[in-house]
PDB file of N, CA and C in Angstrom:
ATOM      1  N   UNK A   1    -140.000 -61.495 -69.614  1.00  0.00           N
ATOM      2  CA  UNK A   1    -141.415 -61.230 -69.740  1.00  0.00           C
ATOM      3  C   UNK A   1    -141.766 -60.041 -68.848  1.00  0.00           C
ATOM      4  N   UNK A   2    -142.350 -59.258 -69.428  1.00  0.00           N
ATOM      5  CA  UNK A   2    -142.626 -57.717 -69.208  1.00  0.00           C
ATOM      6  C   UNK A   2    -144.715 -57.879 -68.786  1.00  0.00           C
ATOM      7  N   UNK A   3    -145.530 -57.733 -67.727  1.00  0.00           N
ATOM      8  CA  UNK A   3    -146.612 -57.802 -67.808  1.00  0.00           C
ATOM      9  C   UNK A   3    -146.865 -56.501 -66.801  1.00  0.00           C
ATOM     10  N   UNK A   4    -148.390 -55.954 -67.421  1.00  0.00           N
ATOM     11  CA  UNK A   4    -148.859 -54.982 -66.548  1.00  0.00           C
ATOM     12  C   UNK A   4    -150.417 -54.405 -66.575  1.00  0.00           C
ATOM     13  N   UNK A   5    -151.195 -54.456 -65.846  1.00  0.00           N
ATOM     14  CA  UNK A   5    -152.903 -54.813 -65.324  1.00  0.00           C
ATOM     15  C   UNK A   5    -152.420 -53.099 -65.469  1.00  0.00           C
ATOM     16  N   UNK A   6    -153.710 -52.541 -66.023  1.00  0.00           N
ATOM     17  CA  UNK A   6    -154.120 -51.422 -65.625  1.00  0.00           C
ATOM     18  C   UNK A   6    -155.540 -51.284 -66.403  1.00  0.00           C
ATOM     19  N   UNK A   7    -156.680 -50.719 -65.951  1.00  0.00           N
ATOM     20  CA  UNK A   7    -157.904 -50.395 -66.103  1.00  0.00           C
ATOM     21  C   UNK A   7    -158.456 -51.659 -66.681  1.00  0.00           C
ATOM     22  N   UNK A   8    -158.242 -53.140 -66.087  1.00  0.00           N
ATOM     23  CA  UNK A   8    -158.686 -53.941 -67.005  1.00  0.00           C
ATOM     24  C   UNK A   8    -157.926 -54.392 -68.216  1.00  0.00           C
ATOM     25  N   UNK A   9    -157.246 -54.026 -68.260  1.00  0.00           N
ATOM     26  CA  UNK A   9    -156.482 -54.357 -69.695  1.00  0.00           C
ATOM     27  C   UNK A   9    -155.370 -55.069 -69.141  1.00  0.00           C
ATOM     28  N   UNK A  10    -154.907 -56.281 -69.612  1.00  0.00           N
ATOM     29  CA  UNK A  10    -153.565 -56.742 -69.466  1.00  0.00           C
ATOM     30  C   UNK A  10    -152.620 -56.784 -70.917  1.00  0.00           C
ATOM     31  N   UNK A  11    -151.744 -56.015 -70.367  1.00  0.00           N
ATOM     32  CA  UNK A  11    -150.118 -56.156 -71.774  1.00  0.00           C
ATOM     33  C   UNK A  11    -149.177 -57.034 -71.084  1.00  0.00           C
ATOM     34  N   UNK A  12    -148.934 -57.847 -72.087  1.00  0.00           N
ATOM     35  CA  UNK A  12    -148.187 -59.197 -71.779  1.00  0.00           C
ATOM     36  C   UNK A  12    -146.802 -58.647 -72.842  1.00  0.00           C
ATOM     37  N   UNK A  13    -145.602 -58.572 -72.412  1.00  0.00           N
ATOM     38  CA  UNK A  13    -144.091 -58.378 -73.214  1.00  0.00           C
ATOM     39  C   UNK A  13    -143.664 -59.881 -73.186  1.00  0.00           C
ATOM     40  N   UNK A  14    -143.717 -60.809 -74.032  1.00  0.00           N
ATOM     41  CA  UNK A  14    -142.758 -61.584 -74.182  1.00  0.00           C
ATOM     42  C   UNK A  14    -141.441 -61.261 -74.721  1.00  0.00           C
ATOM     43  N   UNK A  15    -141.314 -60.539 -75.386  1.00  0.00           N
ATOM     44  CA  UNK A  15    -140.028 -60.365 -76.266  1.00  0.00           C
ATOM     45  C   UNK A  15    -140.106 -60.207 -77.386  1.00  0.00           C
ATOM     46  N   UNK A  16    -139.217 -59.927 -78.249  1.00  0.00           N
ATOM     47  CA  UNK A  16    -138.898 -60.272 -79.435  1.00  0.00           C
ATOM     48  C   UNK A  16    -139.689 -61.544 -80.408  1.00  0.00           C
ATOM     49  N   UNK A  17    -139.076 -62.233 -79.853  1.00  0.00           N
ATOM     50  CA  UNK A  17    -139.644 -63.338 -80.261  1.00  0.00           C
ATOM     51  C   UNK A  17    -140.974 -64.181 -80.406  1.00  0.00           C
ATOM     52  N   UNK A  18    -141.090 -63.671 -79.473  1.00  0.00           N
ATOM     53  CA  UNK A  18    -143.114 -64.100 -79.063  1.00  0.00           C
ATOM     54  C   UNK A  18    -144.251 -62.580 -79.464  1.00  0.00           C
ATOM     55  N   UNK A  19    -143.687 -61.553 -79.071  1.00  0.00           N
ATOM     56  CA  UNK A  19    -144.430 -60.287 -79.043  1.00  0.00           C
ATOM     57  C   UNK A  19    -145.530 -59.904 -77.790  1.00  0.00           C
ATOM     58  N   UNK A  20    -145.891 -58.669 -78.356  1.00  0.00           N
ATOM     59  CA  UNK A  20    -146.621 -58.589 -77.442  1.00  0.00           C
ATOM     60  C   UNK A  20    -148.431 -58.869 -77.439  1.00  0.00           C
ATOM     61  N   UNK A  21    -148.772 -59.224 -76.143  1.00  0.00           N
ATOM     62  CA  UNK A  21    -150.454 -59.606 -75.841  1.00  0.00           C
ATOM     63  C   UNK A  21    -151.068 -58.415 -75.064  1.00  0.00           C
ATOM     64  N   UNK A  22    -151.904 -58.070 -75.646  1.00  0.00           N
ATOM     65  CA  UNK A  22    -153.066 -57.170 -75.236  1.00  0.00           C
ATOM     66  C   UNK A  22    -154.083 -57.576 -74.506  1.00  0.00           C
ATOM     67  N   UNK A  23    -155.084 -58.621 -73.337  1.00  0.00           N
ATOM     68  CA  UNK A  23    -155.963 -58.579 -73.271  1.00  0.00           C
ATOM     69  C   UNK A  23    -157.096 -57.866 -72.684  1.00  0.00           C
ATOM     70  N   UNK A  24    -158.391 -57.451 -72.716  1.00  0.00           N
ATOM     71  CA  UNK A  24    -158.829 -56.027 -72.286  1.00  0.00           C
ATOM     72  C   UNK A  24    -160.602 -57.096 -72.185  1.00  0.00           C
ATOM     73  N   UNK A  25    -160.579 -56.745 -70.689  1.00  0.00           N
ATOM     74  CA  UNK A  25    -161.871 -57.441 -70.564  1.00  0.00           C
ATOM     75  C   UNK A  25    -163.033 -56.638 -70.581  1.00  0.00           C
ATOM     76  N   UNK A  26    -164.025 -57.352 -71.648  1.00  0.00           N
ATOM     77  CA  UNK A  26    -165.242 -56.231 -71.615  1.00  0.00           C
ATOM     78  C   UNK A  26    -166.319 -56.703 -70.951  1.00  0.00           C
ATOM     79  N   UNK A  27    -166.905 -56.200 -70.033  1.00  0.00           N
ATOM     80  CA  UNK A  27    -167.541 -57.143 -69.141  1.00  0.00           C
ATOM     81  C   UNK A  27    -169.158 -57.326 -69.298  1.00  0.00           C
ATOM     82  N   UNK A  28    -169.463 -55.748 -69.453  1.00  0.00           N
ATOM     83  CA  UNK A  28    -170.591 -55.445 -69.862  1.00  0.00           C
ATOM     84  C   UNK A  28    -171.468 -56.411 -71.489  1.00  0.00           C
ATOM     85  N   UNK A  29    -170.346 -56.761 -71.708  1.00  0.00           N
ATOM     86  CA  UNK A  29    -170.561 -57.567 -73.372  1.00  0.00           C
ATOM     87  C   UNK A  29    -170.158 -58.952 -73.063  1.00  0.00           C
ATOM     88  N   UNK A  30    -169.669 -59.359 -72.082  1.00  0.00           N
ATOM     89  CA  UNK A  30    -169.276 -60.523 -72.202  1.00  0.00           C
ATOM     90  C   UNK A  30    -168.189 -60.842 -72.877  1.00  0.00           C
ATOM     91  N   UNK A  31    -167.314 -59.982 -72.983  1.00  0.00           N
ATOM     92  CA  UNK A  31    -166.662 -60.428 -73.819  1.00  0.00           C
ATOM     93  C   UNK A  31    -164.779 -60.089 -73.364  1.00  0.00           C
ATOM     94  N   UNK A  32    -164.124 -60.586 -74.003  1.00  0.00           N
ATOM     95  CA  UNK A  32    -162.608 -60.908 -73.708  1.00  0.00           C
ATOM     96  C   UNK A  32    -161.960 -60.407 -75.604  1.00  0.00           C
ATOM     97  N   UNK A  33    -161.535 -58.875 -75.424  1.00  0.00           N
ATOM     98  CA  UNK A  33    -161.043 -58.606 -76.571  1.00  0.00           C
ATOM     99  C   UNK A  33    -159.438 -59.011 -76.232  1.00  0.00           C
ATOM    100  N   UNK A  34    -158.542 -59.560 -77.261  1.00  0.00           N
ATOM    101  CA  UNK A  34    -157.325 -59.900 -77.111  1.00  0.00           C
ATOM    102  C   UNK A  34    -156.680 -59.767 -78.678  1.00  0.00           C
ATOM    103  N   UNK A  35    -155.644 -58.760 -78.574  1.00  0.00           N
ATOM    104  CA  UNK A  35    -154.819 -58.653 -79.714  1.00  0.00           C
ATOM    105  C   UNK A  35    -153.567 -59.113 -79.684  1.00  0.00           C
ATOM    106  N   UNK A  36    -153.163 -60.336 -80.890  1.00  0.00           N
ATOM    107  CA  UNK A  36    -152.137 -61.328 -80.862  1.00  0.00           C
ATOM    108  C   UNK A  36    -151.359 -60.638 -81.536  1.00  0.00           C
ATOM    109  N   UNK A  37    -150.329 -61.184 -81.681  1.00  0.00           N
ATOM    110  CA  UNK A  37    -148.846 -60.098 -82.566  1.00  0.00           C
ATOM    111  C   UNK A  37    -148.961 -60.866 -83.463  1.00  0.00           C
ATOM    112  N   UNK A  38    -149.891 -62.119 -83.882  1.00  0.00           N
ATOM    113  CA  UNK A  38    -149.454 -62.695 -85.028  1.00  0.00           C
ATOM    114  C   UNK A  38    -150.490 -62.767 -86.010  1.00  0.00           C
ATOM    115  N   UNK A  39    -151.422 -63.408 -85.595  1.00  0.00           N
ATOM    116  CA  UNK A  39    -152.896 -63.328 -86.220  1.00  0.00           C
ATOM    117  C   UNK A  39    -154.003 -61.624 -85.869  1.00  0.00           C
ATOM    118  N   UNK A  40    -153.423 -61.089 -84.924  1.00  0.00           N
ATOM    119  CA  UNK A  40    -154.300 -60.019 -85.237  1.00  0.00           C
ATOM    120  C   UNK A  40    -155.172 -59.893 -84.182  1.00  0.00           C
ATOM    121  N   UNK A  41    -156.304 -58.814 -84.122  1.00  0.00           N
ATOM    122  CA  UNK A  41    -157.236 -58.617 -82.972  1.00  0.00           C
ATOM    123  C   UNK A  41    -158.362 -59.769 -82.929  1.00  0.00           C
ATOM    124  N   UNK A  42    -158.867 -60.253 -81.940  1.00  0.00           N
ATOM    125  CA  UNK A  42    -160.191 -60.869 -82.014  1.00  0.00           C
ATOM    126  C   UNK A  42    -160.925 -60.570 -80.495  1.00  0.00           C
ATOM    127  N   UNK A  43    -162.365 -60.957 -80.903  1.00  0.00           N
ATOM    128  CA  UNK A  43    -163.012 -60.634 -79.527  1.00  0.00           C
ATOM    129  C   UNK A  43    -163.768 -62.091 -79.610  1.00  0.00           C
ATOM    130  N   UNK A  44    -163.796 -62.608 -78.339  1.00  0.00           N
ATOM    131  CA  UNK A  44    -164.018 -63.931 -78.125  1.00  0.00           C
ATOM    132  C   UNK A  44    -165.457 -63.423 -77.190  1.00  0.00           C
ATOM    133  N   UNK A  45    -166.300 -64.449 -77.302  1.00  0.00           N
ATOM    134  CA  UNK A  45    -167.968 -64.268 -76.412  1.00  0.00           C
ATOM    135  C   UNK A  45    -167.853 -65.139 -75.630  1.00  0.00           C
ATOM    136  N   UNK A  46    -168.323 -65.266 -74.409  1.00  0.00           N
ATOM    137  CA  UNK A  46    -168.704 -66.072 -73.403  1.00  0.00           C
ATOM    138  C   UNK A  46    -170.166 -66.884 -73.790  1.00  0.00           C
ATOM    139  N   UNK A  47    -169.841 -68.422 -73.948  1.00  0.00           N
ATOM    140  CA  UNK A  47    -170.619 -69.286 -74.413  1.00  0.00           C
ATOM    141  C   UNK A  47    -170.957 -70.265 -73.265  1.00  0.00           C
ATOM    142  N   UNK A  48    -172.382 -70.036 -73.279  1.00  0.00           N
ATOM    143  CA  UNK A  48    -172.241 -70.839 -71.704  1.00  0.00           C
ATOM    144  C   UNK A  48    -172.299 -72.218 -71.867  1.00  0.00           C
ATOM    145  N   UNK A  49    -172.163 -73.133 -70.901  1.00  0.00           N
ATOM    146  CA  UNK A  49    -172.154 -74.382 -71.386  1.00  0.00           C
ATOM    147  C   UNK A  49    -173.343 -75.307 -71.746  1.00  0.00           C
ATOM    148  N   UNK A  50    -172.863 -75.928 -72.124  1.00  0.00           N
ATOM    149  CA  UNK A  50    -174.176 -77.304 -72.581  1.00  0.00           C
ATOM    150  C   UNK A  50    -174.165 -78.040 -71.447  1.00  0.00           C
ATOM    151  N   UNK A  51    -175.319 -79.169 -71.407  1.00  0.00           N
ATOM    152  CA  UNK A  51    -175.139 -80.024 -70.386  1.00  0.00           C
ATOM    153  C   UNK A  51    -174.050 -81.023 -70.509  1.00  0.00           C
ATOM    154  N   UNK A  52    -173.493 -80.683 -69.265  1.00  0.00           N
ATOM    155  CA  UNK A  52    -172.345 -81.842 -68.870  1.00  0.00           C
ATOM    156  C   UNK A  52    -170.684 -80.959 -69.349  1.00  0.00           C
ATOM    157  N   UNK A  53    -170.914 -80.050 -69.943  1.00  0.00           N
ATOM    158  CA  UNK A  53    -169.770 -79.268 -70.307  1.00  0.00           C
ATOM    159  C   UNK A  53    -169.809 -78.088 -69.493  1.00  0.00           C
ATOM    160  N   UNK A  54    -168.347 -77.328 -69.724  1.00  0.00           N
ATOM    161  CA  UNK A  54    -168.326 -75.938 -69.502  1.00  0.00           C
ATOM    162  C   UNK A  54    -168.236 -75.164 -70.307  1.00  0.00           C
ATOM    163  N   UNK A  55    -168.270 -73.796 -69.830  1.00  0.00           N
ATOM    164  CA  UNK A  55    -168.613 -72.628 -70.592  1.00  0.00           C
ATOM    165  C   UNK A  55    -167.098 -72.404 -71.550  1.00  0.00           C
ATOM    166  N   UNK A  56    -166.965 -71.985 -72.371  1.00  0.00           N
ATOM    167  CA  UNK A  56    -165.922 -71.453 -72.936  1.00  0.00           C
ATOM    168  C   UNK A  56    -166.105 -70.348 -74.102  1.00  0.00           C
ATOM    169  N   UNK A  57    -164.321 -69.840 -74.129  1.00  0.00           N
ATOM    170  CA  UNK A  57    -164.549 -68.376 -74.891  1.00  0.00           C
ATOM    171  C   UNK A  57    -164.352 -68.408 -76.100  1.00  0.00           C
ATOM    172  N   UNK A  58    -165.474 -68.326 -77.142  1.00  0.00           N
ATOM    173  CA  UNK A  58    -165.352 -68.256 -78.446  1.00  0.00           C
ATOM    174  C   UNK A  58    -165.389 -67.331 -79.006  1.00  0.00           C
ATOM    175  N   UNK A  59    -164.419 -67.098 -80.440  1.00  0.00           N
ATOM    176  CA  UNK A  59    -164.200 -65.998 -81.352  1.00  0.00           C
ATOM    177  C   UNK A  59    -165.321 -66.511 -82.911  1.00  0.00           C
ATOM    178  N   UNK A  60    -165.907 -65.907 -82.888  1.00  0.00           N
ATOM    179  CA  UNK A  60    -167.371 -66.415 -83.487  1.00  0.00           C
ATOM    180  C   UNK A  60    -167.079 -66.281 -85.116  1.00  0.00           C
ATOM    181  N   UNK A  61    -165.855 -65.527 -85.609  1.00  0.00           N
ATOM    182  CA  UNK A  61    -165.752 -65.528 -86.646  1.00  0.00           C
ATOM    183  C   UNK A  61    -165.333 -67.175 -87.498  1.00  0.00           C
ATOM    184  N   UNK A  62    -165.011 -68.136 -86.642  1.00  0.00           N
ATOM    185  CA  UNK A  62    -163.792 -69.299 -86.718  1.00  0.00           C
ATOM    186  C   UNK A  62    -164.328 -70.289 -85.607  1.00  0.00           C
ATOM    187  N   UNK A  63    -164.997 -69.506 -84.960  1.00  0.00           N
ATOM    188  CA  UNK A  63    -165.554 -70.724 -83.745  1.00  0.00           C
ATOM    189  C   UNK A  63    -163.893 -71.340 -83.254  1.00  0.00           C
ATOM    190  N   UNK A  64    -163.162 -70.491 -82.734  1.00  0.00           N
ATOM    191  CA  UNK A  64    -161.476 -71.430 -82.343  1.00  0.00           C
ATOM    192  C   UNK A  64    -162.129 -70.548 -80.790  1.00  0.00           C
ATOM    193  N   UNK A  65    -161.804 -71.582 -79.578  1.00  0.00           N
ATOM    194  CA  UNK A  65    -161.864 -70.756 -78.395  1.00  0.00           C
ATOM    195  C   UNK A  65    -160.057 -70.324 -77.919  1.00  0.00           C
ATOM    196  N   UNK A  66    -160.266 -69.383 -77.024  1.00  0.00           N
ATOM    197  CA  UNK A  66    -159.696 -68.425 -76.482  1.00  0.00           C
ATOM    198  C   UNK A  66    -158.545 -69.511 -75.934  1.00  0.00           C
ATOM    199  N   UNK A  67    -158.612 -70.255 -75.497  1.00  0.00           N
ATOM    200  CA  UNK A  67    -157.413 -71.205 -75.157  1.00  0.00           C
ATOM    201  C   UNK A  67    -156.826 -71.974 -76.421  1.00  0.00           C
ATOM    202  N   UNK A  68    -157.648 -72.554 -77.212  1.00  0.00           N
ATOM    203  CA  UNK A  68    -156.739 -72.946 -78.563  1.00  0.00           C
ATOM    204  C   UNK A  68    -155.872 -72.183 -78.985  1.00  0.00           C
ATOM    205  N   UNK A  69    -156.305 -70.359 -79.377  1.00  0.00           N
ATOM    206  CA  UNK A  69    -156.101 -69.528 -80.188  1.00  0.00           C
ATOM    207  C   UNK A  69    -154.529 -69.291 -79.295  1.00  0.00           C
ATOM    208  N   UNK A  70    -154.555 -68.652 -78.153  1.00  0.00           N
ATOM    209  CA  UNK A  70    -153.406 -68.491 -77.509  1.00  0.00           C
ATOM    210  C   UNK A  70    -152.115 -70.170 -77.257  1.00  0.00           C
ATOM    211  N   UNK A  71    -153.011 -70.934 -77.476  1.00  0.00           N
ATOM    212  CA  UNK A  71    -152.058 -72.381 -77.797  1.00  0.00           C
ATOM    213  C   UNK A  71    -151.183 -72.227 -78.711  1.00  0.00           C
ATOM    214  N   UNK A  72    -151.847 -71.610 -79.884  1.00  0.00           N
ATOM    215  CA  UNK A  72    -151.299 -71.909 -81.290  1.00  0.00           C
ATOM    216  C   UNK A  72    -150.329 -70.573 -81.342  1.00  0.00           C
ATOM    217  N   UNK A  73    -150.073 -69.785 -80.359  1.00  0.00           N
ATOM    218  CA  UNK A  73    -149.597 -68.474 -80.792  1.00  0.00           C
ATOM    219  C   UNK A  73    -148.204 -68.629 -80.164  1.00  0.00           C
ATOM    220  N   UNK A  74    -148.521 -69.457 -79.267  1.00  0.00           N
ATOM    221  CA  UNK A  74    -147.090 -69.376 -78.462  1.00  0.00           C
ATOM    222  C   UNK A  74    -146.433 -70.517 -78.602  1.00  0.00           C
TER     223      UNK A  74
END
């Protein structure tokens, strides 16, 4: 595994096998753009929480948050 932070952006090298992760935080928007090697680009929104919950990052096209989506990828 190959990883490297620069201007905000993290590239994640798994390999071959897994590929590579893009994530690039937009802050000003709230938002967490992340491009998967398998399904493709998405930009997830910061959803704040309800009562008694926490906030989490949703991709609004699918409503899947940002931790499912990377669950299912790896």
């Amino acid at each position: 595994m190959v990883s490297l932070l620069q201007d905000g952006v993290l590239t994640v090298n798994l390999g071959p096998k897994h590929g590579v992760y893009v994530i690039n935080r937009q802050t000003p928007n709230r938002q967490i753009w992340l491009s998967l090697p398998f399904s493709g680009p998405k930009r997830y929104e910061f959803v704040g929480p309800k009562t008694g919950e926490k906030g989490e990052w949703l991709y609004r096209h699918d409503d899947e948050t940002l931790h499912d989506s990377l669950q299912q990828e790896l």
